[in-house]
Protein backbone atom coordinates (compact mmCIF):
# COMPACT_ATOMS: atom_id res chain seq x y z
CA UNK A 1 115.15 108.96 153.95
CA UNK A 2 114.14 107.49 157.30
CA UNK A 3 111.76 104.38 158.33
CA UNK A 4 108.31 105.09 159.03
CA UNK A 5 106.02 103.12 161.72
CA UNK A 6 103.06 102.26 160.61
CA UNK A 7 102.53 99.97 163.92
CA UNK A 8 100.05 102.53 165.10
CA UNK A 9 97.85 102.19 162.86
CA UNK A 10 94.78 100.34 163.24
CA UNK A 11 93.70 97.75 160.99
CA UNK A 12 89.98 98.99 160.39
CA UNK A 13 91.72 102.48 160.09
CA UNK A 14 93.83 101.09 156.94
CA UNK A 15 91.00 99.20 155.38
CA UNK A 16 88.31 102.16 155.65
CA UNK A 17 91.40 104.33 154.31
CA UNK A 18 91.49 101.66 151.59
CA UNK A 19 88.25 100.78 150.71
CA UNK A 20 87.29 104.95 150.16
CA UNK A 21 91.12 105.54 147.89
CA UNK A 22 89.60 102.91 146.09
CA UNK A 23 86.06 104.76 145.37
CA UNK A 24 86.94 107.74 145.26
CA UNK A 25 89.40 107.89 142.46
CA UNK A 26 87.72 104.63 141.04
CA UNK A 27 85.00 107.22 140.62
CA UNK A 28 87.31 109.76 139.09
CA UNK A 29 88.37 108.02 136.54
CA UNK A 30 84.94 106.64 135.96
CA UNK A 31 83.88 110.00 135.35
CA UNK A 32 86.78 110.98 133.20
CA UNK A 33 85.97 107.73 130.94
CA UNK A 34 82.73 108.81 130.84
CA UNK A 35 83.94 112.57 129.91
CA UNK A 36 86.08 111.56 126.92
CA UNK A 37 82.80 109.31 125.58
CA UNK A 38 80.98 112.22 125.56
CA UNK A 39 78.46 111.17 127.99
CA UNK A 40 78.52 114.02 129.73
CA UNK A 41 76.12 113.87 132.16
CA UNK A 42 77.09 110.49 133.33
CA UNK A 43 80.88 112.04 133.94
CA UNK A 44 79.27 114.79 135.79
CA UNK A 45 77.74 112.08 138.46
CA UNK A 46 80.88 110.19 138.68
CA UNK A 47 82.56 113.20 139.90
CA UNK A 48 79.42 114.27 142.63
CA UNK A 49 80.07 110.44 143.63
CA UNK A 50 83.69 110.85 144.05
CA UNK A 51 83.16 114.63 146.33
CA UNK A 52 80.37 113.09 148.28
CA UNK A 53 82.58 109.57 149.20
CA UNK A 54 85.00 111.92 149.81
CA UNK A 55 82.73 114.16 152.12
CA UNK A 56 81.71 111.14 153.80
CA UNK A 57 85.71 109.77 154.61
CA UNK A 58 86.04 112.96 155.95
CA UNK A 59 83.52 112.76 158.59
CA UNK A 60 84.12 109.47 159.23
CA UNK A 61 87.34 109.95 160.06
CA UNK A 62 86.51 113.13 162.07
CA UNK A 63 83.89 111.45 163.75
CA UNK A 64 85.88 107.88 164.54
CA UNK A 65 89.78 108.42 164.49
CA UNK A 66 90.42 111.83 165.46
């Protein structure tokens, strides 16, 4: 295994990367919960919650970092 350099990376770069890991499967595991309570339709809007933040990383990071 070898070191990696994570010098490069900016610090609003980790902290958006951060902040959306955190909501994303935050609202993955919301929605499983909710699943396994058999609120059903409550799971189902945890998991549109988690593919939208994860929609919007996506173009964030298109649109800012790359």
């Amino acid at each position: 295994m070898t070191l990696v350099d994570v010098s490069s990376v900016s610090a609003s770069l980790f902290i958006l990367g951060v902040v959306f890991l955190l909501l994303i499967f935050g609202l993955l595991s919301f929605g499983i919960l909710r699943m396994f309570q058999q609120r059903f339709r409550a799971g189902w809007y945890s998991f549109a919650g988690a593919i939208v933040s994860f929609s919007v990383f996506m173009f964030i990071l298109n649109k800012w970092y790359l």
